[in-house]
Protein backbone atom coordinates (compact mmCIF):
# COMPACT_ATOMS: atom_id res chain seq x y z
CA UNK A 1 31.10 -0.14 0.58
CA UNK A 2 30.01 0.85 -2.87
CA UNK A 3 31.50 3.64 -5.59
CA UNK A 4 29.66 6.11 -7.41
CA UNK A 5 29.75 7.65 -10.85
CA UNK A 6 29.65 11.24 -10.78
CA UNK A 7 27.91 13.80 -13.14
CA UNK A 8 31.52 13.83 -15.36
CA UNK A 9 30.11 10.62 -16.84
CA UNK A 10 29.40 10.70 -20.63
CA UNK A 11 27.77 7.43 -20.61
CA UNK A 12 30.21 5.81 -22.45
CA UNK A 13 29.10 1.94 -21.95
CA UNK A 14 32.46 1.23 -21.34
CA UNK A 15 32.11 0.21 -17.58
CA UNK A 16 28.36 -1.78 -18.00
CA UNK A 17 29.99 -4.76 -19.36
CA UNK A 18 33.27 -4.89 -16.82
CA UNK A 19 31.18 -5.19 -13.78
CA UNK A 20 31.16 -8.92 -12.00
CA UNK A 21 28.16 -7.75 -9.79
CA UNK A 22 25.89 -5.69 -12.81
CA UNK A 23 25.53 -2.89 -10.33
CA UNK A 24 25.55 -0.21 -12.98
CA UNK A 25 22.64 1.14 -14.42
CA UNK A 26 21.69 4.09 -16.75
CA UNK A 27 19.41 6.42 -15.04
CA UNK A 28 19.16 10.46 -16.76
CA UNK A 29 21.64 11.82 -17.27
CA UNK A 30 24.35 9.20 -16.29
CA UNK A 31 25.27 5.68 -15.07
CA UNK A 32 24.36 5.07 -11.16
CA UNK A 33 26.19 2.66 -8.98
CA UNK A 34 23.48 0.14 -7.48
CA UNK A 35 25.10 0.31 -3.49
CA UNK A 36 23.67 -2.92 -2.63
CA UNK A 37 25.41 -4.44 -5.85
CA UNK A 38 28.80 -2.91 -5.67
CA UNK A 39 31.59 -4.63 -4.01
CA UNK A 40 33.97 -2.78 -5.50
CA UNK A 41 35.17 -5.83 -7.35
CA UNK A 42 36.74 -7.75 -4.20
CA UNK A 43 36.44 -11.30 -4.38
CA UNK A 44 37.00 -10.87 -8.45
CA UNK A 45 39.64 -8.44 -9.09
CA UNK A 46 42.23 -6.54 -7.48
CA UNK A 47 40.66 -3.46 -8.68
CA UNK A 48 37.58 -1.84 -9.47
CA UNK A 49 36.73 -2.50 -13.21
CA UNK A 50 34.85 0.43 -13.60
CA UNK A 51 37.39 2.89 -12.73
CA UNK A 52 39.95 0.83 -14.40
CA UNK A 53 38.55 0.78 -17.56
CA UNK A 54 36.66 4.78 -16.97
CA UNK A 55 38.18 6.87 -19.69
CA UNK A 56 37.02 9.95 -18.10
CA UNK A 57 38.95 11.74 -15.08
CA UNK A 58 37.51 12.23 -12.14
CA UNK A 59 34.48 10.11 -12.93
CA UNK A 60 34.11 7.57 -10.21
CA UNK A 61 34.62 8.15 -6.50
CA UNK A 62 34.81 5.52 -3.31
CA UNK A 63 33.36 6.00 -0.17
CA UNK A 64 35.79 8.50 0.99
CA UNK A 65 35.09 10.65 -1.85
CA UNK A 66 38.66 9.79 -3.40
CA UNK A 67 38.71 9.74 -7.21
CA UNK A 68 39.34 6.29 -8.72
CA UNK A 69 40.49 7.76 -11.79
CA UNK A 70 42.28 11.18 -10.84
CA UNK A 71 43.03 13.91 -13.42
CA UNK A 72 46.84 12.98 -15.38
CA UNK A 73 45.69 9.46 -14.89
């Protein structure tokens, strides 16, 4: 169970600090999810923080391949 950021990211920073579990890192040309890291923030919060706070649409993605943060959002 882990998300990922897709290639939409703009490396904003604005997810790095919101994650309990520092799974994100910057890697060229955008922020990675670390899959051993991420547990999608259960245990400490109801939601994922990254997607939560993502401004961009269609930027993060869970294991299904379902955006977090769909266009309109």
């Amino acid at each position: 169970m882990a998300l990922q950021i897709t290639q939409s990211c703009v490396n904003c920073w604005a997810c790095v600090d919101v994650c309990p579990n520092d799974a994100i890192f910057q890697d060229t040309p955008h922020f990675l999810i670390d899959d051993g890291k991420c547990t999608e923030c259960l245990g400490d919060h109801g939601v994922p923080q990254c997607a939560a706070i993502c401004p961009i649409e269609m930027a993060i993605v869970d294991e299904l391949g379902e955006f977090l943060n769909p266009p309109g959002r």
